[in-house]
Protein backbone atom coordinates (compact mmCIF):
# COMPACT_ATOMS: atom_id res chain seq x y z
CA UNK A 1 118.79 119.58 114.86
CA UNK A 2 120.53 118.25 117.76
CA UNK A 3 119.16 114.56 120.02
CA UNK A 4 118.53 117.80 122.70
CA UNK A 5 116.48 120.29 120.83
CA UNK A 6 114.49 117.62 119.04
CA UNK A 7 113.78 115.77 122.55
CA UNK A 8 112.49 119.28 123.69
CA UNK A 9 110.50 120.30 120.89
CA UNK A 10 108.86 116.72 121.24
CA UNK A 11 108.09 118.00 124.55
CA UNK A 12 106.53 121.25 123.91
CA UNK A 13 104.14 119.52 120.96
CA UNK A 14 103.22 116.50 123.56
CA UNK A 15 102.44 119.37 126.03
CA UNK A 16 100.02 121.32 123.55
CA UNK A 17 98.57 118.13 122.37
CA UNK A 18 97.72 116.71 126.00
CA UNK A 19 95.87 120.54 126.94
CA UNK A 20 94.29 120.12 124.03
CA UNK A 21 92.87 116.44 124.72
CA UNK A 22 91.62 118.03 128.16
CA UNK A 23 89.79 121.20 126.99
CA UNK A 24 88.04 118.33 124.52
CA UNK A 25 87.46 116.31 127.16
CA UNK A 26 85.94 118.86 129.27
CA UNK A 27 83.37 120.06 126.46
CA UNK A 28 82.55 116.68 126.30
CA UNK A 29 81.75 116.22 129.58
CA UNK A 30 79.46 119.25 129.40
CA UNK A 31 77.58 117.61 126.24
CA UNK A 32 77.38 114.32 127.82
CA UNK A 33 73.77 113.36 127.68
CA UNK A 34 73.71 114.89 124.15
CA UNK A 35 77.01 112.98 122.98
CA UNK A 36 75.53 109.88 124.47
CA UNK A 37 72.42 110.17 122.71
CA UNK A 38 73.94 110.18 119.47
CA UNK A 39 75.77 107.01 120.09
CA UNK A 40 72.53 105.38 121.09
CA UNK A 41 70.77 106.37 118.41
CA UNK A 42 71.21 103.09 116.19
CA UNK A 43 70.19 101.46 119.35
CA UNK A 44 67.11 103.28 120.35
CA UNK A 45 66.04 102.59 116.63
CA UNK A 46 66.66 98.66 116.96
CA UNK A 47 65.06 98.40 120.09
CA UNK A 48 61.72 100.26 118.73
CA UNK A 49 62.20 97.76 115.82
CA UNK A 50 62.34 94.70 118.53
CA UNK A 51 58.98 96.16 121.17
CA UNK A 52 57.25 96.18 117.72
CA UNK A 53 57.47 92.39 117.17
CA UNK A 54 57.19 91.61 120.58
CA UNK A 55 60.96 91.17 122.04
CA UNK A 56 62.78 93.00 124.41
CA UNK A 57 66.41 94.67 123.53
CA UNK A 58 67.88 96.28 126.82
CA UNK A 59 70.97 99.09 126.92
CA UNK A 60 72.09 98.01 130.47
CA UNK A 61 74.58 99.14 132.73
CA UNK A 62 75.72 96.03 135.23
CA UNK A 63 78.15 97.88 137.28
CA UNK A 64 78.20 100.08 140.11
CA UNK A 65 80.97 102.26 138.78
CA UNK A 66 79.78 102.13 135.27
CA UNK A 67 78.00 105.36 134.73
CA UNK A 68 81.30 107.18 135.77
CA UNK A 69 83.15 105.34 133.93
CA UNK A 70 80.69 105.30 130.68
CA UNK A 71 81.35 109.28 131.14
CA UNK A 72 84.99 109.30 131.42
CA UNK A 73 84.90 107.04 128.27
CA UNK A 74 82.14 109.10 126.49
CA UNK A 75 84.11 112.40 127.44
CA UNK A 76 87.84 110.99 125.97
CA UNK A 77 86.11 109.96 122.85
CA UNK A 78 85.01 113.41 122.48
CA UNK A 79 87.83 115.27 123.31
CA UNK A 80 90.10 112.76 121.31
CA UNK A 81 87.99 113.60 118.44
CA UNK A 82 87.36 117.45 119.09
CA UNK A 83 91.00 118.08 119.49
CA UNK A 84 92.34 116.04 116.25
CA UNK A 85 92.86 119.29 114.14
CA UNK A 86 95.60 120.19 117.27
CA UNK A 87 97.37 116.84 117.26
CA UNK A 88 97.66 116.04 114.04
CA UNK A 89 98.71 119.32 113.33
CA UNK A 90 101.47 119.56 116.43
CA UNK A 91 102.09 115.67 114.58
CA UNK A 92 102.56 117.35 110.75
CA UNK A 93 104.54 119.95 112.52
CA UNK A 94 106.90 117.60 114.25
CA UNK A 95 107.59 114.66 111.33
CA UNK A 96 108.14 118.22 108.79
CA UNK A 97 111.36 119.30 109.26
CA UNK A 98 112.57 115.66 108.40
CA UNK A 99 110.65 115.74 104.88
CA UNK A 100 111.69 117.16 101.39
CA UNK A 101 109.06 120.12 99.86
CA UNK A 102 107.53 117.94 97.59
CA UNK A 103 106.87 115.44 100.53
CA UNK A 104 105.46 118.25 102.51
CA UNK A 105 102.82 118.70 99.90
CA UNK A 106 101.83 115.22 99.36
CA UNK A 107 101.11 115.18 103.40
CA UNK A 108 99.28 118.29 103.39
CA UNK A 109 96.83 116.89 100.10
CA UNK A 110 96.94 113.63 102.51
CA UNK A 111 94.99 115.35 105.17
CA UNK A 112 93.32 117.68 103.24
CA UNK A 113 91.81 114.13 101.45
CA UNK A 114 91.60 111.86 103.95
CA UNK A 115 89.60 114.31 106.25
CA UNK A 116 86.77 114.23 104.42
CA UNK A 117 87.03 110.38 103.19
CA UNK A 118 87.40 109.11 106.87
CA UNK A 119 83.90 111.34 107.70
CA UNK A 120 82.36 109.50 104.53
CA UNK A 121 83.29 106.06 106.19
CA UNK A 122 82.04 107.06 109.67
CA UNK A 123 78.56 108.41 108.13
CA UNK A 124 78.15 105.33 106.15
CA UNK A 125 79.17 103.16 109.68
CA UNK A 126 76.18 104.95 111.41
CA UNK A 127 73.43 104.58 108.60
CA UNK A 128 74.74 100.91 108.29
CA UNK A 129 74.88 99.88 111.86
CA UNK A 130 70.94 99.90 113.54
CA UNK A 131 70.32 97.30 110.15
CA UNK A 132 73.51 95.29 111.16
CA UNK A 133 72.38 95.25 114.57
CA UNK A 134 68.80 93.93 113.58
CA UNK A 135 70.51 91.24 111.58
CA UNK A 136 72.04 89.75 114.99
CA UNK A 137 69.42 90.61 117.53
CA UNK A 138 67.28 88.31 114.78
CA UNK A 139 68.91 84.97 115.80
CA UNK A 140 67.61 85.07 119.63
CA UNK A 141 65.87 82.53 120.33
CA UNK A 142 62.28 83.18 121.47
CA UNK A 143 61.35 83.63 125.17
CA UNK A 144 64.99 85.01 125.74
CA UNK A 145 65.68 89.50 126.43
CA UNK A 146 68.59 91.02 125.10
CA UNK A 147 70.96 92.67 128.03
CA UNK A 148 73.03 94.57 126.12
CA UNK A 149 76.16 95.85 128.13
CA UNK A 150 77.10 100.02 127.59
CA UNK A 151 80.46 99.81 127.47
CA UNK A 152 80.22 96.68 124.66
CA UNK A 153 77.84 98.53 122.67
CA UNK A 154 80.18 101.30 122.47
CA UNK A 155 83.32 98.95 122.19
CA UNK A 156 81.22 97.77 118.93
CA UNK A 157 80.28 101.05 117.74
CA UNK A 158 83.29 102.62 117.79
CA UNK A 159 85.28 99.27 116.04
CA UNK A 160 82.71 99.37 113.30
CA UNK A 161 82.82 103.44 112.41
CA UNK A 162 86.60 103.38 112.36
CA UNK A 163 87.10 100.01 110.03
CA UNK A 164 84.75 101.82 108.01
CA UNK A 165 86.39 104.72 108.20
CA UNK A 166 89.69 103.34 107.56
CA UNK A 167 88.20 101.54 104.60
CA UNK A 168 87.67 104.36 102.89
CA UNK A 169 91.56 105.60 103.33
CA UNK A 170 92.65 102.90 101.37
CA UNK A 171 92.71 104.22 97.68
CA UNK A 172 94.22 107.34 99.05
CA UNK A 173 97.20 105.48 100.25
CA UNK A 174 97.40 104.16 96.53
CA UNK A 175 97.28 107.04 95.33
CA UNK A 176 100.57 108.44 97.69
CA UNK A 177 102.17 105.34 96.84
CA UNK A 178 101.78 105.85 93.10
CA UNK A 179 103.22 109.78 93.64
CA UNK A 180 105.84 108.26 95.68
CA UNK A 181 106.88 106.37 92.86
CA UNK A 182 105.96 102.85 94.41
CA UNK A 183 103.27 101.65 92.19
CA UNK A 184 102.24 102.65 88.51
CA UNK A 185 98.98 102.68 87.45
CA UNK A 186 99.53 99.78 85.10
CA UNK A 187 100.66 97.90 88.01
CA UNK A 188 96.98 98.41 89.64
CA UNK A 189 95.16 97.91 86.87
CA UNK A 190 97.24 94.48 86.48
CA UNK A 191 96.39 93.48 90.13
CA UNK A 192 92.54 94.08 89.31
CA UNK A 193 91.33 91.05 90.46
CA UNK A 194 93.42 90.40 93.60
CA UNK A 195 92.20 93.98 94.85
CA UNK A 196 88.45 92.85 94.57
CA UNK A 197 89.09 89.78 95.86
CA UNK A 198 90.65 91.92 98.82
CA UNK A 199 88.52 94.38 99.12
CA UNK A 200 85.70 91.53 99.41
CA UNK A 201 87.62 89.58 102.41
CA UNK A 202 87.97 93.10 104.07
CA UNK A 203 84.57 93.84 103.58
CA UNK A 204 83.08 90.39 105.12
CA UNK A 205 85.43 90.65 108.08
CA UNK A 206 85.13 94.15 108.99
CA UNK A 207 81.05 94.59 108.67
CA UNK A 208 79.42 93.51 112.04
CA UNK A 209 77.13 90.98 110.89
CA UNK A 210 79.03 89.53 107.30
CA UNK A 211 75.55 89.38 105.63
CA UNK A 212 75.69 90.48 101.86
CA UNK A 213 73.59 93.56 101.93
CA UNK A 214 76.28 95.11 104.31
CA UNK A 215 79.04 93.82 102.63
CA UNK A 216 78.28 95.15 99.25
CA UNK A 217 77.42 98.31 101.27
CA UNK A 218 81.46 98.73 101.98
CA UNK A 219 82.79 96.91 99.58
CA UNK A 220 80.72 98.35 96.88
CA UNK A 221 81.74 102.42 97.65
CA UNK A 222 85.32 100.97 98.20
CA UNK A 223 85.61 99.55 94.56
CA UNK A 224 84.14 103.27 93.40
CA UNK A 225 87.03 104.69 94.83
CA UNK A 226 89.80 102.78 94.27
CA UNK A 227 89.01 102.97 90.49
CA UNK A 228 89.08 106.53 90.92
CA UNK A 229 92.10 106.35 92.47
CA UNK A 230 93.48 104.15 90.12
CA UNK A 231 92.83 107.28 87.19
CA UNK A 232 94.35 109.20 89.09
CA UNK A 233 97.31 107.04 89.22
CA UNK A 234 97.00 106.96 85.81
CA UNK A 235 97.05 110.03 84.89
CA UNK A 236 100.17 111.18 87.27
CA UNK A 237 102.04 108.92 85.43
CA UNK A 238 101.31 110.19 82.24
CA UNK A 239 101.99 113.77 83.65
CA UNK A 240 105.17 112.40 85.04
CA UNK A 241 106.16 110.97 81.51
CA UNK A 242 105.23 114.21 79.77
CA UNK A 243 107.38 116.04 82.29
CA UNK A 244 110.44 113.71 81.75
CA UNK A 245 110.21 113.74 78.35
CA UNK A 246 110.32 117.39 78.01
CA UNK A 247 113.41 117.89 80.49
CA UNK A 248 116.79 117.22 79.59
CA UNK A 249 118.41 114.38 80.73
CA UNK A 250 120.04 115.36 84.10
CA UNK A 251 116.82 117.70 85.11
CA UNK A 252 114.59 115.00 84.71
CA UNK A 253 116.47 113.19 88.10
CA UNK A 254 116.04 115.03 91.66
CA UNK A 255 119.39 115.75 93.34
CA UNK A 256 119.47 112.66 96.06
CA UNK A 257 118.59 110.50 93.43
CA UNK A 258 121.32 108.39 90.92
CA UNK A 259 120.78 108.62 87.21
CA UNK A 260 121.67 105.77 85.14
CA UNK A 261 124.76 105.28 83.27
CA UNK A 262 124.63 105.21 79.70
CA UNK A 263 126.36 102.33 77.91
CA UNK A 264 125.99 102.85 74.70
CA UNK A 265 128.68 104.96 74.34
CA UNK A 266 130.55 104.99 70.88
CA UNK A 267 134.19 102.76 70.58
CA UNK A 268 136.74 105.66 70.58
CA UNK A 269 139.78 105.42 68.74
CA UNK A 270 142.68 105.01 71.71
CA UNK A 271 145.50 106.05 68.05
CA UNK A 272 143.63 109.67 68.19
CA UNK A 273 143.36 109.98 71.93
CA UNK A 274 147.69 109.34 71.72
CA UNK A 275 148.19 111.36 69.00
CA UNK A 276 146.46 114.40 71.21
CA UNK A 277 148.02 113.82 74.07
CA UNK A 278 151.25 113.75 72.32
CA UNK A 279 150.48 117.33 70.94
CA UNK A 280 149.32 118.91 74.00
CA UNK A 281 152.41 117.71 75.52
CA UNK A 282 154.73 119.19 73.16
């Protein structure tokens, strides 16, 4: 495709994708109050947690402008989210003329996988939060409120659903990796104790309050699945091993890619060769 066509297709998809992110944002400015609630639910549940011993936890707005601008930011996050089957789709559209079939596949499974894992993350961010929270509204000292800002509450809510989210997208890119030929199973299983000792530094920095019973909370489902991901890994490559060693020995290579050159190849006897080339001449 020519530099021109592909700027203008580019165009077109940006187009779609920015009406899209409007009519989102528009729906969510219609469902504010109920949007809004359901961010402030972890909230609402520490601060009934905090009257009950006697403190006071406070969702404040400081600014004059701030309740337009908690809307505006309340209504993007909706309409970013609302209209994410239309961008990443205008996005899979755009990147797939580039790709081979097979890779085509692979990035359909990849969404069709990672939809669902992401939601896991961001369900387990918003059961885990309100008892994170409590954790760090603990250490005030007495005789002193807590004046929580909107738009840092929200800067905090939304940082700890997507590293949780993302979290949970992490075996799946081991698994593309191992069907893209980077990694083996073996390989994992070989690395088993760097990938809990990473998984356990990712967990500690990315939960809000780095107390164990939230860090075994991610860690512990991340562990889960990267095991299953590593059978899977597994047992891809002993599909791929069974499928080479049933094909003959050019079909088992894809066309872009360079088979290797056998060298054990028997001493041939140069007299012959002369003798036949002296015949065929004559």
């Amino acid at each position: 495709m020519p530099l021109v066509e592909h700027l203008r297709e580019l165009r077109g998809r940006v187009l779609k994708v920015g009406l899209a992110l409007v009519l989102g944002m528009v729906v969510g400015w219609i469902y504010y109050a109920e949007i809004f609630s359901f961010l402030a639910k972890p909230f609402e549940n520490v601060v009934a947690a905090a009257q009950a011993e006697g403190r006071d936890v406070t969702l404040a707005l400081t600014g004059v402008a701030d309740p337009f601008v908690l809307q505006v930011q309340v209504s993007a996050l909706a309409g970013l989210l609302l209209s994410s089957p239309i961008w990443l789709y205008q996005l899979w559209r755009f990147v797939t003329p580039g790709l081979h079939k097979h890779e085509r596949r692979w990035g359909i499974a990849f969404v069709i996988v990672a939809v669902p894992l992401f939601a896991t993350g961001v369900a387990l961010a918003y059961l885990v939060l309100p008892y994170g929270l409590e954790i760090l509204f603990g250490f005030t000292p007495d005789n002193v409120e807590n004046i929580v800002s909107v738009d840092r509450y929200l800067s905090f809510f939304i940082r700890t659903v997507v590293v949780f989210g993302v979290g949970f997208l992490m075996p799946l890119m081991l698994v593309l990796l191992n069907f893209a030929g980077v990694l083996t199973g073996q390989r994992l299983i070989s690395w088993w104790r760097w990938i809990i000792f990473v998984v356990f530094i990712f967990a500690a920095v990315a939960t809000p309050t780095g107390d164990p019973i939230n860090l075994v909370l991610l860690a512990g489902p991340m562990l889960i699945l990267i095991v299953i991901a590593i059978g899977v890994c597994l047992l891809n490559d002993r599909r791929r091993a069974r499928r080479r060693g049933n094909e003959s020995q050019y079909d088992a290579w894809d066309d872009d890619e360079i088979s290797p050159l056998n060298l054990d190849v028997d001493e041939v006897d140069v007299s012959e060769l002369d003798t036949k080339d002296r015949d065929s001449s004559t």
